[in-house]
PDB file of N, CA and C in Angstrom:
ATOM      1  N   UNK A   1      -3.852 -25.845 -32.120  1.00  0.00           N
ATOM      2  CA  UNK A   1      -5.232 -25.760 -31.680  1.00  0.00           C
ATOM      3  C   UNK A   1      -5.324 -25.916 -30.165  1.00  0.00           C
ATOM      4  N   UNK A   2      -4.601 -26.836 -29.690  1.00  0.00           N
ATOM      5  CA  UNK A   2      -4.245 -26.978 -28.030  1.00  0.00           C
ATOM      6  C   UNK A   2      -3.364 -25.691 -27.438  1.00  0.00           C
ATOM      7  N   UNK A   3      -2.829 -25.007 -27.771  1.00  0.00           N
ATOM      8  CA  UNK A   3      -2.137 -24.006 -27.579  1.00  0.00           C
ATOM      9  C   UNK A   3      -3.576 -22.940 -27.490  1.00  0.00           C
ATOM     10  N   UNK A   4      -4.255 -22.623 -28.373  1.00  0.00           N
ATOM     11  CA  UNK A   4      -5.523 -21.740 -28.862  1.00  0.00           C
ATOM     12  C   UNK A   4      -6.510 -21.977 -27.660  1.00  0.00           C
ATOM     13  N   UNK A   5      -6.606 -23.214 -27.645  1.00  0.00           N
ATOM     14  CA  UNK A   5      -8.066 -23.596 -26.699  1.00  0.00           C
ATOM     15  C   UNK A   5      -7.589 -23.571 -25.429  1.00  0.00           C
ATOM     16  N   UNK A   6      -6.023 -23.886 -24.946  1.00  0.00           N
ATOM     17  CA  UNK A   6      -5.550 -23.571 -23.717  1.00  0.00           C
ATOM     18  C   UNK A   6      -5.727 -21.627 -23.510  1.00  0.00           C
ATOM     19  N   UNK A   7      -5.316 -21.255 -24.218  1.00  0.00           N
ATOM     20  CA  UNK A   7      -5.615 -19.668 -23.825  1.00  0.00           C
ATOM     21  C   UNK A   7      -6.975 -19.018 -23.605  1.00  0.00           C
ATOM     22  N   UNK A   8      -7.642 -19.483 -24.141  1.00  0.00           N
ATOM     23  CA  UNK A   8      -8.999 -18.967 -24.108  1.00  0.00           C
ATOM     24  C   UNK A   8      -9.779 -19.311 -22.822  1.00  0.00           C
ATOM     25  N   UNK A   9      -9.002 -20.735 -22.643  1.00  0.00           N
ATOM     26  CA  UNK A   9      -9.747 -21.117 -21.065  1.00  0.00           C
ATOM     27  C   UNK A   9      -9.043 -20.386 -20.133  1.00  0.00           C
ATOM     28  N   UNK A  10      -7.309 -20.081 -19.870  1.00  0.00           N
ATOM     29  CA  UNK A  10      -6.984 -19.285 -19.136  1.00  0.00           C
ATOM     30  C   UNK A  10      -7.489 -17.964 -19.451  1.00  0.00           C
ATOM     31  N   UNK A  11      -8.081 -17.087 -20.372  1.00  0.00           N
ATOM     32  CA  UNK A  11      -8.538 -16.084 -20.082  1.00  0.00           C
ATOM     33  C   UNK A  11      -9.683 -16.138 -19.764  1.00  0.00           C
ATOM     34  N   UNK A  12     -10.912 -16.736 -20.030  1.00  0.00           N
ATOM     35  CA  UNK A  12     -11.954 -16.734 -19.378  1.00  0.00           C
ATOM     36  C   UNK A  12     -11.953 -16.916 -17.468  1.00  0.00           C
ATOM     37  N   UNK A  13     -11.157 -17.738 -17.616  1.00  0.00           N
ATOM     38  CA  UNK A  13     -10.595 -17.864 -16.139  1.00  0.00           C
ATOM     39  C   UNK A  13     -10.174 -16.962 -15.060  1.00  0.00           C
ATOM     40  N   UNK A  14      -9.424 -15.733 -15.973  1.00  0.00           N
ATOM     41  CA  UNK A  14      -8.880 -15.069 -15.481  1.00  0.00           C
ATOM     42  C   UNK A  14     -10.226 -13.978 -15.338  1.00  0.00           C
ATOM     43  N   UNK A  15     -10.789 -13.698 -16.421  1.00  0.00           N
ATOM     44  CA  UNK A  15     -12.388 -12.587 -15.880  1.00  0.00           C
ATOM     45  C   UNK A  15     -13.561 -13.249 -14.911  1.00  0.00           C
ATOM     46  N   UNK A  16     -13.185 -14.481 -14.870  1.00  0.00           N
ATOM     47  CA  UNK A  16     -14.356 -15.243 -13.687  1.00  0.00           C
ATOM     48  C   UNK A  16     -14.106 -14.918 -11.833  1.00  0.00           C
ATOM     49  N   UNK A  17     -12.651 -14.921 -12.110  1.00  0.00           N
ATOM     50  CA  UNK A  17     -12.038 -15.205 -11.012  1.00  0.00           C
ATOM     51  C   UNK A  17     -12.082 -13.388 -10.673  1.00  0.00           C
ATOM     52  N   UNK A  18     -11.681 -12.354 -11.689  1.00  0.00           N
ATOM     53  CA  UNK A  18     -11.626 -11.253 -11.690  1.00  0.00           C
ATOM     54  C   UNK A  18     -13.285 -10.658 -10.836  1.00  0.00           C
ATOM     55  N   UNK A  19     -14.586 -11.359 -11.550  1.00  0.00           N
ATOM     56  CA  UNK A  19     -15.653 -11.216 -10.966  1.00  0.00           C
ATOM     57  C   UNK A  19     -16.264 -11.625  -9.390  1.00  0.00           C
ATOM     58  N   UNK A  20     -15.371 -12.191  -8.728  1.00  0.00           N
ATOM     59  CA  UNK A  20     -15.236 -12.717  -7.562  1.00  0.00           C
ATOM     60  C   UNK A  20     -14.851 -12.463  -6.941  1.00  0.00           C
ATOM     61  N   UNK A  21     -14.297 -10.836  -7.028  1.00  0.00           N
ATOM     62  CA  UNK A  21     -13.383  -9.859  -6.162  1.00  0.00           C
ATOM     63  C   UNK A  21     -14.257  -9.532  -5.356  1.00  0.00           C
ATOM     64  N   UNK A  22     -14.182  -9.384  -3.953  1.00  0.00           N
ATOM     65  CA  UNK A  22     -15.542  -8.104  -3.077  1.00  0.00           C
ATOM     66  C   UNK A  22     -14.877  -6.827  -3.334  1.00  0.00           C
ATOM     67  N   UNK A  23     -16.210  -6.160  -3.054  1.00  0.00           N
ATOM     68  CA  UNK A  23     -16.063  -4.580  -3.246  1.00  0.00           C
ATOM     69  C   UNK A  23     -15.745  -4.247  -1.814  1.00  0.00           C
ATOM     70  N   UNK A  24     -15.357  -2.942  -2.238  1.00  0.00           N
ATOM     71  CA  UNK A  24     -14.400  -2.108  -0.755  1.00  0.00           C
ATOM     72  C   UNK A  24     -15.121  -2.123   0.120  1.00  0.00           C
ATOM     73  N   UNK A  25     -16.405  -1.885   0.062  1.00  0.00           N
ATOM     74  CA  UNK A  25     -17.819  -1.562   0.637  1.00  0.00           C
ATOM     75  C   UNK A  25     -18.214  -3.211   1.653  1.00  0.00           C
ATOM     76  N   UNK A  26     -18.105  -4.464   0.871  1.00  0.00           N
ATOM     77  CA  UNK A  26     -18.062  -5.693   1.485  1.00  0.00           C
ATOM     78  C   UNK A  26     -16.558  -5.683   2.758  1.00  0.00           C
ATOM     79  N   UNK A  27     -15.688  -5.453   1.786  1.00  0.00           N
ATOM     80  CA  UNK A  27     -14.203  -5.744   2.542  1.00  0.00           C
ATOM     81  C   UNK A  27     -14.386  -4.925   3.916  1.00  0.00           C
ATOM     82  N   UNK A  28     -14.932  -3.623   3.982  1.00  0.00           N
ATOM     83  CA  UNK A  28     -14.661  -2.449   5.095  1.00  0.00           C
ATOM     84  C   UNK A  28     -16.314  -2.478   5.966  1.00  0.00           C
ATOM     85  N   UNK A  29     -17.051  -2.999   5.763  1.00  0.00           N
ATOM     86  CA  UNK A  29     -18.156  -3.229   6.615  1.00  0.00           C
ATOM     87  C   UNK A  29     -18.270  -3.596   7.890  1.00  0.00           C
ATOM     88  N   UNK A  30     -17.122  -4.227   8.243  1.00  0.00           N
ATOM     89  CA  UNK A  30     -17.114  -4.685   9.500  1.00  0.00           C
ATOM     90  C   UNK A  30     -15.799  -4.135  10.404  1.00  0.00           C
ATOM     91  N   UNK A  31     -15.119  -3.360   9.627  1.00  0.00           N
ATOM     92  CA  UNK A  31     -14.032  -2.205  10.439  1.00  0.00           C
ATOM     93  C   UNK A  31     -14.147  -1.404  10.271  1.00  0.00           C
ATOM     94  N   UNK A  32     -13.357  -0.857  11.367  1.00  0.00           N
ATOM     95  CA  UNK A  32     -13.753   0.640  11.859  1.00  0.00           C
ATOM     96  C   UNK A  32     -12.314   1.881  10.924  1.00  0.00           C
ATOM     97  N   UNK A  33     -12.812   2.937  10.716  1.00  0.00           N
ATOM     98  CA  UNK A  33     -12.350   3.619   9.724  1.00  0.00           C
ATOM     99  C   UNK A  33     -11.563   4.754  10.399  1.00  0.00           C
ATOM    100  N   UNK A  34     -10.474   4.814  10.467  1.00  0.00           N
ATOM    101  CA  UNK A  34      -9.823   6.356  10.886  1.00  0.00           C
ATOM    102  C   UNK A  34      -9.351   6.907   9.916  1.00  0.00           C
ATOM    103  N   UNK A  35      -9.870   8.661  10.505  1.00  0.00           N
ATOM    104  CA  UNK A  35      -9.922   9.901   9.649  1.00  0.00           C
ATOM    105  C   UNK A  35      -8.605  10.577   9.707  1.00  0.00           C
ATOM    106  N   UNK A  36      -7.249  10.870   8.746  1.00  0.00           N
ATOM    107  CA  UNK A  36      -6.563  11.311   8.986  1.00  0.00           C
ATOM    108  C   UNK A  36      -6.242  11.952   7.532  1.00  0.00           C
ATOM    109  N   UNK A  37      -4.525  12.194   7.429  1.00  0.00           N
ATOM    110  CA  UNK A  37      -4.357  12.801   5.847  1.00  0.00           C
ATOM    111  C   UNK A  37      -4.678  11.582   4.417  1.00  0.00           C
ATOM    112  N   UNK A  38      -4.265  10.839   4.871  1.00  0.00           N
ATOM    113  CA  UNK A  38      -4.687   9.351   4.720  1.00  0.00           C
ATOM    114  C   UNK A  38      -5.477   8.598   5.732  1.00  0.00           C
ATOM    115  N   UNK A  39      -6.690   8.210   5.103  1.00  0.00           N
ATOM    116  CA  UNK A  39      -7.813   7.706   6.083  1.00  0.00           C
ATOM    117  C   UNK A  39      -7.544   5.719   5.789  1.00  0.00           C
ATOM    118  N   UNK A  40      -7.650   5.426   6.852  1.00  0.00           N
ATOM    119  CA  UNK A  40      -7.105   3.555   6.738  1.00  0.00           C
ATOM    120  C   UNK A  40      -8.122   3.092   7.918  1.00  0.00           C
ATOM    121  N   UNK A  41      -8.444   1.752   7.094  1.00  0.00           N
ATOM    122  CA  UNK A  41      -9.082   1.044   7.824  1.00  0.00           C
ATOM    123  C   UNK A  41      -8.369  -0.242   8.405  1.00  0.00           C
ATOM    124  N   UNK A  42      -8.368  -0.842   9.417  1.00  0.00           N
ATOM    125  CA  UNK A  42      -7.718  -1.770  10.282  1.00  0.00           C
ATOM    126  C   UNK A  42      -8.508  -2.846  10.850  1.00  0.00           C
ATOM    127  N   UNK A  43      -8.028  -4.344  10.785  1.00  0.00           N
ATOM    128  CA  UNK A  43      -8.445  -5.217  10.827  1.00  0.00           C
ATOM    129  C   UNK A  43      -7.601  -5.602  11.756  1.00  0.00           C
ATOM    130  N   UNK A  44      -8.091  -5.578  13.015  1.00  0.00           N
ATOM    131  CA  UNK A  44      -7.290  -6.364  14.194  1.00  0.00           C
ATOM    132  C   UNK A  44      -7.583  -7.699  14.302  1.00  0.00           C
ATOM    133  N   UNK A  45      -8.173  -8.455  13.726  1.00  0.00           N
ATOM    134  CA  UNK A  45      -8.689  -9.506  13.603  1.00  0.00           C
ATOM    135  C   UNK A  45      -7.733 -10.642  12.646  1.00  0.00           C
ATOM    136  N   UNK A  46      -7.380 -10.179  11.173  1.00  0.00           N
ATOM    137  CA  UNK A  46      -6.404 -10.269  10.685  1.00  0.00           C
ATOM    138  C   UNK A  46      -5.559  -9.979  10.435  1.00  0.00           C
ATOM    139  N   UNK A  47      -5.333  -8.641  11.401  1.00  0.00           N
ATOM    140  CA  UNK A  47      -4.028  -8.126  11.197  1.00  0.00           C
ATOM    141  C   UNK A  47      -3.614  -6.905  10.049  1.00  0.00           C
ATOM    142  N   UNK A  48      -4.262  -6.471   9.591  1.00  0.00           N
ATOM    143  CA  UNK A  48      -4.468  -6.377   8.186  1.00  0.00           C
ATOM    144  C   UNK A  48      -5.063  -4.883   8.280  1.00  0.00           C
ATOM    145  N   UNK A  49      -3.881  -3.922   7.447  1.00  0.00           N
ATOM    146  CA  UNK A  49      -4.194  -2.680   7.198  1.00  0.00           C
ATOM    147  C   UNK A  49      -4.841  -2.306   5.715  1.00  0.00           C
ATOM    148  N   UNK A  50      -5.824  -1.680   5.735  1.00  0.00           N
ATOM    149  CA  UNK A  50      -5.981  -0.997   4.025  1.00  0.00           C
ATOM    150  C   UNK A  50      -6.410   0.452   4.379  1.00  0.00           C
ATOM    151  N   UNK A  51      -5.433   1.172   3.277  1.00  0.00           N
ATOM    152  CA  UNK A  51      -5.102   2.580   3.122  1.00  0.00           C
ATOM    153  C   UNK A  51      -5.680   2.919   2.184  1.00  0.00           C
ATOM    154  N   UNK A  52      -6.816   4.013   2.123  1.00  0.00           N
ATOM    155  CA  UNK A  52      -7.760   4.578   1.179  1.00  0.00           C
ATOM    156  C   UNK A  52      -6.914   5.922   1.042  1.00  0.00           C
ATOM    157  N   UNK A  53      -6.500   5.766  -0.242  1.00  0.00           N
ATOM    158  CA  UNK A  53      -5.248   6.661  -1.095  1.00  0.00           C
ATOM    159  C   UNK A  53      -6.170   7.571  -1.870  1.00  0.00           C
ATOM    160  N   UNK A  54      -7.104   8.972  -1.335  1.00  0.00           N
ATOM    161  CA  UNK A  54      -7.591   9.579  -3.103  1.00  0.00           C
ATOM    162  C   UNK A  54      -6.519  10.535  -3.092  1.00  0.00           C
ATOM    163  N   UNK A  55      -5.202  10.651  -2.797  1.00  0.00           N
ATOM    164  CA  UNK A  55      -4.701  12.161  -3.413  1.00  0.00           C
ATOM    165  C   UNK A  55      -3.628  11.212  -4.007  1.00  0.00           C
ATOM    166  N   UNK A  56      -3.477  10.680  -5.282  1.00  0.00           N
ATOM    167  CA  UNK A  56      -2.335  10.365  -6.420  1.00  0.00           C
ATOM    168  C   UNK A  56      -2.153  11.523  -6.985  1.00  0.00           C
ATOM    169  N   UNK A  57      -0.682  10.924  -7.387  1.00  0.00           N
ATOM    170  CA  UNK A  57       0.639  12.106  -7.848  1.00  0.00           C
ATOM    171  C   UNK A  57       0.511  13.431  -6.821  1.00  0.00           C
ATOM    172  N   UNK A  58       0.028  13.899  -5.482  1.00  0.00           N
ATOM    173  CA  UNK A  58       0.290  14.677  -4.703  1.00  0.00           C
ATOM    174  C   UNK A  58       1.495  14.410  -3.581  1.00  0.00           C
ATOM    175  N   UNK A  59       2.615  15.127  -4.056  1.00  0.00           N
ATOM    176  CA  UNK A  59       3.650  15.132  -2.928  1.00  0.00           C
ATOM    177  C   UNK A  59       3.457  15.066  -1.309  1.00  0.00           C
ATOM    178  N   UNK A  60       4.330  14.586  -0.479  1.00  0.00           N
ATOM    179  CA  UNK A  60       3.839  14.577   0.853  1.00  0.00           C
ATOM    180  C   UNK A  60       5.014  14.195   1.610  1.00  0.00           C
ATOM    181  N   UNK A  61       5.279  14.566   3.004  1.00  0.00           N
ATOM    182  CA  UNK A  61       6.256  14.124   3.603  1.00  0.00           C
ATOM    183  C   UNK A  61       5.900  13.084   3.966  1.00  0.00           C
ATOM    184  N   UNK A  62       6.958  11.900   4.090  1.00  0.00           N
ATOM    185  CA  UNK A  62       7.134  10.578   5.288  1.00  0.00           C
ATOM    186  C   UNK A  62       8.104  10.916   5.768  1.00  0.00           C
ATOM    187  N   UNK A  63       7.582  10.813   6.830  1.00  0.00           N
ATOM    188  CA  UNK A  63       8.765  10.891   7.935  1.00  0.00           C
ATOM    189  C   UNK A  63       8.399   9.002   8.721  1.00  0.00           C
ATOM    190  N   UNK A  64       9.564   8.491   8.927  1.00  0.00           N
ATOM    191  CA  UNK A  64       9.816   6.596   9.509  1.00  0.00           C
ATOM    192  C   UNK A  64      10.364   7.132  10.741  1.00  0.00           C
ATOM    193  N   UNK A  65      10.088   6.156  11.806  1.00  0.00           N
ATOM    194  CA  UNK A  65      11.245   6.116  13.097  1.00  0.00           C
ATOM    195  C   UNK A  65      10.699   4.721  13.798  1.00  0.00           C
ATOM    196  N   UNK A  66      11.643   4.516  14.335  1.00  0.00           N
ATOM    197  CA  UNK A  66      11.618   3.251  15.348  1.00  0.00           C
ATOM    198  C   UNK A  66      10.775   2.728  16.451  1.00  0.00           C
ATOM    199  N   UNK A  67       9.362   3.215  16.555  1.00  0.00           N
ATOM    200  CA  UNK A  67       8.656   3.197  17.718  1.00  0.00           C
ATOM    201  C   UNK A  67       9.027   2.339  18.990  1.00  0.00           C
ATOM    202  N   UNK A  68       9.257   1.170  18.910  1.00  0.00           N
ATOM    203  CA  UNK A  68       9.761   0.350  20.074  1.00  0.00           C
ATOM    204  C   UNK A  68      10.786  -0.786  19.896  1.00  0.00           C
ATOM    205  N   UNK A  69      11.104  -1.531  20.615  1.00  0.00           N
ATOM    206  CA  UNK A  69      12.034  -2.469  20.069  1.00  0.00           C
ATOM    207  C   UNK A  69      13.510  -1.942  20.928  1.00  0.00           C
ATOM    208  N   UNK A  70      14.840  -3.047  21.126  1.00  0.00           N
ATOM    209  CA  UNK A  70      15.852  -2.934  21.580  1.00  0.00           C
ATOM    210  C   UNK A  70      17.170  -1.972  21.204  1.00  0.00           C
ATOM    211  N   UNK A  71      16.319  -1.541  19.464  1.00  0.00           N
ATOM    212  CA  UNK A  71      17.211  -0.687  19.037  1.00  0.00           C
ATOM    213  C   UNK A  71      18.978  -1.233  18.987  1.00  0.00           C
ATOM    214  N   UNK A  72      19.356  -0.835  18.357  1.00  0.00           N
ATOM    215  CA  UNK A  72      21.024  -0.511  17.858  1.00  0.00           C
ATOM    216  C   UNK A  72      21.313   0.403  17.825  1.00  0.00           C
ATOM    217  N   UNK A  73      22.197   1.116  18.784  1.00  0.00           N
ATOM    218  CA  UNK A  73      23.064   2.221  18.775  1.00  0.00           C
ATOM    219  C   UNK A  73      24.050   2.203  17.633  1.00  0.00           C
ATOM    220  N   UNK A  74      24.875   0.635  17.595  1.00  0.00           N
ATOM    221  CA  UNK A  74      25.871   0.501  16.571  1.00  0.00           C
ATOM    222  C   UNK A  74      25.365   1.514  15.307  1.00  0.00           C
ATOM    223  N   UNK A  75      24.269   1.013  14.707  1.00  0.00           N
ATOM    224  CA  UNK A  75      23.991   1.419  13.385  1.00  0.00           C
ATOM    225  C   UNK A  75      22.962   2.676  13.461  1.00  0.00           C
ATOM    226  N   UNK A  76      22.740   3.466  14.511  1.00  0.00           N
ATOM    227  CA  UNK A  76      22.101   4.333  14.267  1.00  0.00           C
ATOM    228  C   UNK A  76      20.279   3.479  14.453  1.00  0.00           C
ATOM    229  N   UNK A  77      20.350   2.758  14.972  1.00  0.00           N
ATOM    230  CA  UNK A  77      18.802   2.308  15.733  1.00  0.00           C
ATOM    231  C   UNK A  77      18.178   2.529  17.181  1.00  0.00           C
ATOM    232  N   UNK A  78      18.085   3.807  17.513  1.00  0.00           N
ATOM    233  CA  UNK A  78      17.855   3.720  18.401  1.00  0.00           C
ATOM    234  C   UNK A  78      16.381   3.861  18.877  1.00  0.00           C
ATOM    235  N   UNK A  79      15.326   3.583  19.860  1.00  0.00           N
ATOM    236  CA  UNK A  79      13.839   3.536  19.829  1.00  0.00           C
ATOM    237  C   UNK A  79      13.817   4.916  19.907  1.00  0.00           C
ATOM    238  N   UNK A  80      12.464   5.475  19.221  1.00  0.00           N
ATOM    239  CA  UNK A  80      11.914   6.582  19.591  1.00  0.00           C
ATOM    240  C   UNK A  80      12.972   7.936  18.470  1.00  0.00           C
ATOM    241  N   UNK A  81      13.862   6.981  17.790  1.00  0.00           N
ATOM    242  CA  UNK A  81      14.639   8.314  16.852  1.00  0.00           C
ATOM    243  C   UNK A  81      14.255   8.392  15.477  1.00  0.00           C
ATOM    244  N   UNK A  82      14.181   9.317  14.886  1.00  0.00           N
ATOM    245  CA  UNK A  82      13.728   9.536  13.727  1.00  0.00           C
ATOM    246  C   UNK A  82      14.423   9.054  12.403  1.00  0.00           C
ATOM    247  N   UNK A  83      13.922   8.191  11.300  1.00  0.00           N
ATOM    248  CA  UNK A  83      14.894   7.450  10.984  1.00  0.00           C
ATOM    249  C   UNK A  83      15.180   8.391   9.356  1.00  0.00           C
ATOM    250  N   UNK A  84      14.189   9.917   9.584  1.00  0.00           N
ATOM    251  CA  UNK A  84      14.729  10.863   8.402  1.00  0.00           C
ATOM    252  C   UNK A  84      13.358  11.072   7.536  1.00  0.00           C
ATOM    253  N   UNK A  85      13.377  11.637   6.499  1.00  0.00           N
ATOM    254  CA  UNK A  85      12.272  12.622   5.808  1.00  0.00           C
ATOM    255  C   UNK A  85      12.511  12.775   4.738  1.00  0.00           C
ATOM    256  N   UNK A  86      11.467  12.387   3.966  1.00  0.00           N
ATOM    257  CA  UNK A  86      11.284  11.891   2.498  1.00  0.00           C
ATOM    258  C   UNK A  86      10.205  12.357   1.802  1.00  0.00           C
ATOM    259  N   UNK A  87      10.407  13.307   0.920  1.00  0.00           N
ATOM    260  CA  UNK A  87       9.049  13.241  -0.391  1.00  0.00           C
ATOM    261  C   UNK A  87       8.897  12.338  -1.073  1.00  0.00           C
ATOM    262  N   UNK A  88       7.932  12.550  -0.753  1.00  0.00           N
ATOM    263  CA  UNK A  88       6.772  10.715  -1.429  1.00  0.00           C
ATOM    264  C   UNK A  88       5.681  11.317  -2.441  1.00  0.00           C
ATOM    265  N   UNK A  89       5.316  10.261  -3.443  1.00  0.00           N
ATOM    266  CA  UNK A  89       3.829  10.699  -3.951  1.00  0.00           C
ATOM    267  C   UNK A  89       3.806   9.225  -4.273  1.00  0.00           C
ATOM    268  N   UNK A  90       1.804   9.031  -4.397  1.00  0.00           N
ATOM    269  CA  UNK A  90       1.541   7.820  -4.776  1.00  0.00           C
ATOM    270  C   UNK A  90       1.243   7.646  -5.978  1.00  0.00           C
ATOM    271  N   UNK A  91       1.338   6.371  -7.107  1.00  0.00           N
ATOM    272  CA  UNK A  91       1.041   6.765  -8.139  1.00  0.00           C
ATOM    273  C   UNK A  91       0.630   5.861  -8.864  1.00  0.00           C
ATOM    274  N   UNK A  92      -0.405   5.519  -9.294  1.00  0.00           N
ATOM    275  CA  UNK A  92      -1.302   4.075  -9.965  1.00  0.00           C
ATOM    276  C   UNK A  92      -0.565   3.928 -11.345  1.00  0.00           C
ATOM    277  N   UNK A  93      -0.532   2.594 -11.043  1.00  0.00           N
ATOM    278  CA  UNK A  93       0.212   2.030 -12.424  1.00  0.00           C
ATOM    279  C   UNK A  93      -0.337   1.018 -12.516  1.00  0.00           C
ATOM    280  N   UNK A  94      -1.705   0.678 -13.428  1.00  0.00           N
ATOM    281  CA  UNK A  94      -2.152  -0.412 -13.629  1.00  0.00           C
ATOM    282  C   UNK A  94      -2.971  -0.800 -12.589  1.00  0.00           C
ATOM    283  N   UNK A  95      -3.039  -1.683 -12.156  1.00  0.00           N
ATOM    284  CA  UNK A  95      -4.149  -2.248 -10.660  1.00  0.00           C
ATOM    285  C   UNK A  95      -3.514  -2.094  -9.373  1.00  0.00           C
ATOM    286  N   UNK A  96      -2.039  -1.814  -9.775  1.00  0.00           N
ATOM    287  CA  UNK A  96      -1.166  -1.303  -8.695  1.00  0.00           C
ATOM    288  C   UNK A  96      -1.056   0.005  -8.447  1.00  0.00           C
ATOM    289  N   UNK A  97      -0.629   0.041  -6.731  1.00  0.00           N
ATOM    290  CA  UNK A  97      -0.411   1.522  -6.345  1.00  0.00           C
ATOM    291  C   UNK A  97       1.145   1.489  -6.047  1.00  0.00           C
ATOM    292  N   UNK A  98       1.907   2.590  -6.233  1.00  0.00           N
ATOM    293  CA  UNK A  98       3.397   2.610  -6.462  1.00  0.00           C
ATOM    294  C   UNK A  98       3.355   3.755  -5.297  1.00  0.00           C
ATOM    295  N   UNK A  99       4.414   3.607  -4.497  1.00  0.00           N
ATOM    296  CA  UNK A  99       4.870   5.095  -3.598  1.00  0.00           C
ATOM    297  C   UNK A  99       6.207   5.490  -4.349  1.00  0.00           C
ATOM    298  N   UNK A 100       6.296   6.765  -4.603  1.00  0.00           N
ATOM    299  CA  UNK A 100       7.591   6.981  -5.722  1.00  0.00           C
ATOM    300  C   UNK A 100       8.009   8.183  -4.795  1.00  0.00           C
ATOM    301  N   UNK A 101       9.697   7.647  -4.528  1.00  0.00           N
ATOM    302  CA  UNK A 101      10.889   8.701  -4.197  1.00  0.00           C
ATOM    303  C   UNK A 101      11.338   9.479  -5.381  1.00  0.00           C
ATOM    304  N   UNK A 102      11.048  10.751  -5.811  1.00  0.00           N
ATOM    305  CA  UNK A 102      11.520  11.353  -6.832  1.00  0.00           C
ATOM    306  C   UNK A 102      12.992  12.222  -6.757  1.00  0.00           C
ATOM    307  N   UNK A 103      14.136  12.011  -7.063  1.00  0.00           N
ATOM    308  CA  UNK A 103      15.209  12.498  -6.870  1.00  0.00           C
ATOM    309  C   UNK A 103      15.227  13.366  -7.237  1.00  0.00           C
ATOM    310  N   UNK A 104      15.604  14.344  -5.754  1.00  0.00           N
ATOM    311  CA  UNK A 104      15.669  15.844  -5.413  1.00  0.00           C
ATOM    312  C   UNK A 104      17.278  15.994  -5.226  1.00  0.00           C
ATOM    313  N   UNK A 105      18.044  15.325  -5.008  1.00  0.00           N
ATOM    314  CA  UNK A 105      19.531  15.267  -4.490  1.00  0.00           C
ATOM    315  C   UNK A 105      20.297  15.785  -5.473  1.00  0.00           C
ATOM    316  N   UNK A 106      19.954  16.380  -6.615  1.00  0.00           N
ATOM    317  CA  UNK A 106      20.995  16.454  -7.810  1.00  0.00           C
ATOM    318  C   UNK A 106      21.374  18.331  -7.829  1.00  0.00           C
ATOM    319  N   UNK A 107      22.030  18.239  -8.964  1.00  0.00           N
ATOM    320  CA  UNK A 107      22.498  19.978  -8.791  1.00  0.00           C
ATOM    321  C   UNK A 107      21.818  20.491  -9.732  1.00  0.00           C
TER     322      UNK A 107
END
């Protein structure tokens, strides 16, 4: 019965706390929004990026590189070099968003 009445309070718990989320609309009110292939809003204040994702499961290049920093020659770090090019797609799984490398490398 303690086992029973313990769960029920953690789930109620869990939809209270669930209701206490702000909406995107609260969260993004007070930053400023850039328009790109992916549009993201930025919080210089906390530091703090959020990426408004509507194209899931659509392929896309990333391309990474090193913008600044002392770099490593040893290992192939050097600033300003391209660190290579990748098909990406994003893809909701649950309340989560997943970026998925789909293996193209095979014969």
């Amino acid at each position: 019965m303690k086992a029973f009445s313990l769960l029920i309070a953690l789930t109620l718990g869990g939809i209270q706390a669930q209701a206490q989320l702000p909406t995107i609309s609260d969260k993004t009110s007070s930053i400023t929004l850039t328009e790109g292939y992916f549009d993201y809003y930025f919080d210089n204040d906390q530091t703090q990026l959020l990426l408004k994702v509507d194209k899931l499961n659509e392929q896309f290049l990333y391309v990474n590189y090193l913008a600044a920093g002392v770099g490593s020659n040893d290992i192939g770090l050097d600033r300003s070099q391209q660190g290579g090019e990748r098909i990406v797609f994003f893809e909701k799984r649950g309340p989560k968003l997943f970026l998925i490398q789909p293996n193209l490398s095979y014969i």
